[in-house]
Protein backbone atom coordinates (compact mmCIF):
# COMPACT_ATOMS: atom_id res chain seq x y z
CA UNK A 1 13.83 -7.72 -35.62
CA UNK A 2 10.59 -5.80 -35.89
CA UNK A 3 8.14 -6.55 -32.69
CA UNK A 4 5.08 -5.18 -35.01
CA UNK A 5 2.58 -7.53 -35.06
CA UNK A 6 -1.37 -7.69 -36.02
CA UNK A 7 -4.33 -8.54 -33.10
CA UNK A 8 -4.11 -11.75 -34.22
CA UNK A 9 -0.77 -12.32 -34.45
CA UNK A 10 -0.47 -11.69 -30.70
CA UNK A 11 -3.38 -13.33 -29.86
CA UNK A 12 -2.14 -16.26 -31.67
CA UNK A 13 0.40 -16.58 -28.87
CA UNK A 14 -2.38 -17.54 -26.16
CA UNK A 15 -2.98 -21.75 -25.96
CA UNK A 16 -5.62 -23.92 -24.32
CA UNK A 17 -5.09 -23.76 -20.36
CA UNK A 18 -3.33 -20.39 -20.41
CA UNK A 19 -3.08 -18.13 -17.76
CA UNK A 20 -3.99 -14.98 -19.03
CA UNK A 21 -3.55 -11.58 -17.47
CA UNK A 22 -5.99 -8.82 -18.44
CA UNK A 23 -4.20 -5.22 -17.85
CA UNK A 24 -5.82 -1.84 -17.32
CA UNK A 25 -8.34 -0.19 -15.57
CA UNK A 26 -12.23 -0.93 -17.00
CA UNK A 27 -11.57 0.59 -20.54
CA UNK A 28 -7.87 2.40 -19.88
CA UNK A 29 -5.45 0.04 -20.40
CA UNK A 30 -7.28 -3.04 -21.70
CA UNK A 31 -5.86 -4.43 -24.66
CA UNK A 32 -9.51 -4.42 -27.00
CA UNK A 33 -8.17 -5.20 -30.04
CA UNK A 34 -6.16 -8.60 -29.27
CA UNK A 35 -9.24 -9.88 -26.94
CA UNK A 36 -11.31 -9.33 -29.60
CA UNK A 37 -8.90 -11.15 -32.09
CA UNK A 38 -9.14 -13.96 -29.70
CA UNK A 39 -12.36 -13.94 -28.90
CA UNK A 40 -13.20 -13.80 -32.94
CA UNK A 41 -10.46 -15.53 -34.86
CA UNK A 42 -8.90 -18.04 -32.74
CA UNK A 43 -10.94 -21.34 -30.42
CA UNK A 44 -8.66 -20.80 -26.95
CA UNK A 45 -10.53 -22.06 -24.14
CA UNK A 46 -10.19 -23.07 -20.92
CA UNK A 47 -7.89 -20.13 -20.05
CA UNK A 48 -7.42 -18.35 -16.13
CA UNK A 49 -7.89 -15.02 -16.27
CA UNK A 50 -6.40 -12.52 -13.77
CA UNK A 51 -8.19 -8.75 -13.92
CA UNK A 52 -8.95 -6.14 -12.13
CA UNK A 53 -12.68 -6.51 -12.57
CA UNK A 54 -14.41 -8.47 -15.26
CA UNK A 55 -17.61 -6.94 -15.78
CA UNK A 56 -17.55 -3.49 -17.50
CA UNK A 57 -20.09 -2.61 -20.50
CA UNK A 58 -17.03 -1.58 -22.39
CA UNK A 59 -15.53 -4.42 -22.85
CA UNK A 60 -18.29 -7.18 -24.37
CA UNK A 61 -15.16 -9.32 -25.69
CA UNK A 62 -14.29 -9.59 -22.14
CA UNK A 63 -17.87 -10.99 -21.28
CA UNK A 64 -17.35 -13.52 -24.46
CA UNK A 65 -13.91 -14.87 -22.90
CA UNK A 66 -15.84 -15.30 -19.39
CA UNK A 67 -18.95 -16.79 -20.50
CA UNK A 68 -17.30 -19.28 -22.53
CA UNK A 69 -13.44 -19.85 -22.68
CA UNK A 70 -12.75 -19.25 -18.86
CA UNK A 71 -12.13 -21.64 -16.50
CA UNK A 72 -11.13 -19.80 -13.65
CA UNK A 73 -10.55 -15.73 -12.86
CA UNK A 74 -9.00 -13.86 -10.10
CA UNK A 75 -10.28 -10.78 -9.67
CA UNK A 76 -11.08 -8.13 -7.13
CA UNK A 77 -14.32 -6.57 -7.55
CA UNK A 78 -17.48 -7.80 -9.63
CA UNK A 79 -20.63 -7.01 -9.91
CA UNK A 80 -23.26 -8.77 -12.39
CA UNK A 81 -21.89 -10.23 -15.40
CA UNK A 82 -20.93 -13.40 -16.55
CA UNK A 83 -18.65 -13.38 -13.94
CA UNK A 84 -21.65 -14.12 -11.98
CA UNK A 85 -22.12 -17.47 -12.79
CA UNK A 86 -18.38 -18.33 -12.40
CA UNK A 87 -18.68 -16.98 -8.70
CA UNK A 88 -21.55 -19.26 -8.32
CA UNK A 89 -19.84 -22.32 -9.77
CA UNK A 90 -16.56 -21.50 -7.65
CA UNK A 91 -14.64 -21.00 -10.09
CA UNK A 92 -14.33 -17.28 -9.56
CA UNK A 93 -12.10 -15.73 -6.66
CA UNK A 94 -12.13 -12.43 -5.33
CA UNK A 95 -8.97 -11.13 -3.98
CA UNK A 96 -8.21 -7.45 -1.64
CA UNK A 97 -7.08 -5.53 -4.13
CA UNK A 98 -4.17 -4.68 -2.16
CA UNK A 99 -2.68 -8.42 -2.09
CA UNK A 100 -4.13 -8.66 -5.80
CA UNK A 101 -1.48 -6.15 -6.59
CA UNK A 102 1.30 -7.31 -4.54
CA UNK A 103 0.61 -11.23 -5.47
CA UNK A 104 1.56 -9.68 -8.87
CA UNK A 105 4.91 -7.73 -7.93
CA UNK A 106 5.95 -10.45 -5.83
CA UNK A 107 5.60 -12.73 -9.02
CA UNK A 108 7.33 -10.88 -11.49
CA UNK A 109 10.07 -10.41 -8.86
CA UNK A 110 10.58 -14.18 -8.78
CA UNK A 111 9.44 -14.49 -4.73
CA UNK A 112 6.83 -17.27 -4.47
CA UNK A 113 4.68 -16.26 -1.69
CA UNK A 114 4.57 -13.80 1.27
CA UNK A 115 3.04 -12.31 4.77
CA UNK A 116 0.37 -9.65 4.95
CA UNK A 117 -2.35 -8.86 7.45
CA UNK A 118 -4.73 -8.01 5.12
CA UNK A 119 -7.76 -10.65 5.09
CA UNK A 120 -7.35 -11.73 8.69
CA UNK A 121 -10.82 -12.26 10.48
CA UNK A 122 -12.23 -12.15 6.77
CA UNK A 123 -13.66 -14.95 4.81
CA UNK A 124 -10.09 -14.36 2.76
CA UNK A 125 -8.36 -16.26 5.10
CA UNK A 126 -10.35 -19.72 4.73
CA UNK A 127 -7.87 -22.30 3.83
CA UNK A 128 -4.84 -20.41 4.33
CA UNK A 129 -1.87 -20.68 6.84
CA UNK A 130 -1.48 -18.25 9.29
CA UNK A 131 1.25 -17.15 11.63
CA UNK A 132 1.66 -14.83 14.12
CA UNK A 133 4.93 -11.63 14.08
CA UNK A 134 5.68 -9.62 16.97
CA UNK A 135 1.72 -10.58 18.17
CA UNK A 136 -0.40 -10.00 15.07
CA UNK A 137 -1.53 -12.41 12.53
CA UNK A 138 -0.46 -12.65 9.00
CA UNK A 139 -1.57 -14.55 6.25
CA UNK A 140 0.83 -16.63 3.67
CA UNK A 141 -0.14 -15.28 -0.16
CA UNK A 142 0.82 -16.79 -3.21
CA UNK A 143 2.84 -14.87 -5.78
CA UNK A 144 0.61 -14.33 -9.18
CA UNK A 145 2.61 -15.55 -12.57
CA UNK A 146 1.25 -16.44 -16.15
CA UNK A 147 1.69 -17.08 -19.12
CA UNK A 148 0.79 -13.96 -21.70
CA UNK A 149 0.12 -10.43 -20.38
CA UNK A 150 -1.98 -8.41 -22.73
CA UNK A 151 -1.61 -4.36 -22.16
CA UNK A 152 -2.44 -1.53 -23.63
CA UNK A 153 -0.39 1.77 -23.49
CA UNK A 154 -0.73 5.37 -24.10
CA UNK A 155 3.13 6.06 -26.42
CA UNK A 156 4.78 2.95 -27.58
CA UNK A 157 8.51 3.35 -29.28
CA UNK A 158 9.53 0.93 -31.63
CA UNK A 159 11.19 -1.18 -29.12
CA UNK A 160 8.46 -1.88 -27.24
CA UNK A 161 9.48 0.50 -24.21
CA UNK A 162 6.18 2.07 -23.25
CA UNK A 163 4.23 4.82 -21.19
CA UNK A 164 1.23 4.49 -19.61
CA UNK A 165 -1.00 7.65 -18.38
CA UNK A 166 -2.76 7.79 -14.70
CA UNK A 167 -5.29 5.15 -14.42
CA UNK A 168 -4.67 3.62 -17.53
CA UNK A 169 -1.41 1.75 -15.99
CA UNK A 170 -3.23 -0.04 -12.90
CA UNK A 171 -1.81 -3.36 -13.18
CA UNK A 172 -0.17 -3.58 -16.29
CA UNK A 173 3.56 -2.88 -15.08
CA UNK A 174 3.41 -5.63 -12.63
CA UNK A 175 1.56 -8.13 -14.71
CA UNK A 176 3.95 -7.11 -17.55
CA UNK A 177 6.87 -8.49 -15.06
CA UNK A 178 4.87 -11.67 -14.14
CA UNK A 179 4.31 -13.32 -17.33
CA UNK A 180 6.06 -15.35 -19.48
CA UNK A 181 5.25 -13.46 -22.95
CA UNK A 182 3.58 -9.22 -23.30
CA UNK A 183 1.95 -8.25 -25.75
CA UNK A 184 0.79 -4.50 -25.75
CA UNK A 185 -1.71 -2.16 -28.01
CA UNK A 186 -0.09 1.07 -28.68
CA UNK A 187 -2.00 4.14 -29.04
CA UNK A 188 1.02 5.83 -30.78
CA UNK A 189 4.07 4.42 -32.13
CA UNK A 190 6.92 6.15 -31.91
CA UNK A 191 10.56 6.08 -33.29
CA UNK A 192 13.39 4.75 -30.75
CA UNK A 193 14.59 7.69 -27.92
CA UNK A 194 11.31 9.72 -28.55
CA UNK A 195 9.82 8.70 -24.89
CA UNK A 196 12.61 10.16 -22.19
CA UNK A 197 13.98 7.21 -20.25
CA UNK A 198 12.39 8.51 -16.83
CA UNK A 199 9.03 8.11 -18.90
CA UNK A 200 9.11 4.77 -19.62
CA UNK A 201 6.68 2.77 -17.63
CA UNK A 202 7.49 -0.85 -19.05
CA UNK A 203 10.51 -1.35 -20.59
CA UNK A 204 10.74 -2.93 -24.04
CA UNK A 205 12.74 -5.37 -23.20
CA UNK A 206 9.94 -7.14 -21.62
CA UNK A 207 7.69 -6.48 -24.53
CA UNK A 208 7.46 -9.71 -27.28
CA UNK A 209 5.16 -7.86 -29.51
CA UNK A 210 3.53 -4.55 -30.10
CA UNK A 211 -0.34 -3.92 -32.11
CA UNK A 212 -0.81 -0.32 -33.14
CA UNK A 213 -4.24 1.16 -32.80
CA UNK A 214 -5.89 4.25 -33.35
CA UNK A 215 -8.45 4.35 -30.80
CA UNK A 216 -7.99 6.42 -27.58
CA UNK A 217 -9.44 5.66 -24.16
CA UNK A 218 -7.60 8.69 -22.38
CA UNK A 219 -6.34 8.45 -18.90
């Protein structure tokens, strides 16, 4: 069974109340097309979005989902956007990037929560347990899971196994593994056994559906 599908086919896949999970790094890596799709086509709202960072000038349909179909977003960096008035509501949370990432592994590895130093003495550990190992302090994290991951990728085969250059994979192989459904842009498609196994950065059994595109962000 083919996983070709359109933009809005994928983003068709996204309900009210979803947790969504925004791959990439700014431009490298975010899936454009299907945002916009959603953003344009469909009436999703109340979503929580997990990204890296959700204010970059290249990605307006990103400011769209914020500004008016988000409920909540993790994230770890921001600076003004329409982000801005979800931190101010508290409906925004800013997580070390660090635990960001490992909140995600940790999810798509099926462990629910964990220890890590990282946040004690910091306005990060408000509301959290802490206990002490071999006489430092650790805080218990949450594992990250959702419901639809939406990537984008440098070489996509027609399987859905993928490979993702440099910067443009921060996140999206351990978001991939924490969500329920991927969907993933493809740069270039490719026939079956044209990316070398030891290239493959998701595998394609993961992927539900693939969007071909012919724009380029590079690394």
């Amino acid at each position: 069974m083919s996983k070709i599908v359109t933009a809005l086919e994928a983003a068709s896949q996204i309900h009210d109340g979803d947790i969504l999970m925004l791959g990439g790094f700014g431009s490298r890596g975010f899936a454009a097309e299907i945002v916009g799709a959603l953003c344009r086509d469909t009436n999703v709202r109340n979503m929580t979005i997990y990204v890296n960072s959700p204010n970059e000038r290249t990605r307006p349909d990103l400011e769209e989902l914020l500004s008016t179909r988000c409920q909540h977003v993790k994230c770890t960096f921001m600076r003004s956007s329409a982000a801005t008035k979800l931190y101010e509501e508290g409906k925004l949370e800013i997580i070390p990037q660090g635990n960001f990432s490992e909140s995600l592994r940790m999810g798509g590895s099926g462990v629910p929560a964990y220890y890590t130093p990282v946040g004690i003495g910091t306005p990060v550990e408000k509301g959290k347990e802490i206990r002490e190992f071999n006489g430092r302090k650790y805080l218990l994290e949450h594992s990250l899971t959702g419901d639809v991951a939406l990537l984008r990728a440098n070489v996509v085969d027609k399987m859905g196994n993928c490979f993702i250059k440099g910067a443009t994979k921060n996140f999206s192989p351990a978001m991939a593994m924490a969500c329920r459904k991927v969907f993933v842009e493809a740069e270039k498609l490719v026939e079956i056994g044209e990316i070398a196994p030891e290239d493959v950065t998701i595998p394609g059994i993961i992927i539900n559906g693939i969007v071909e595109v012919n724009q380029s962000y590079g690394m």
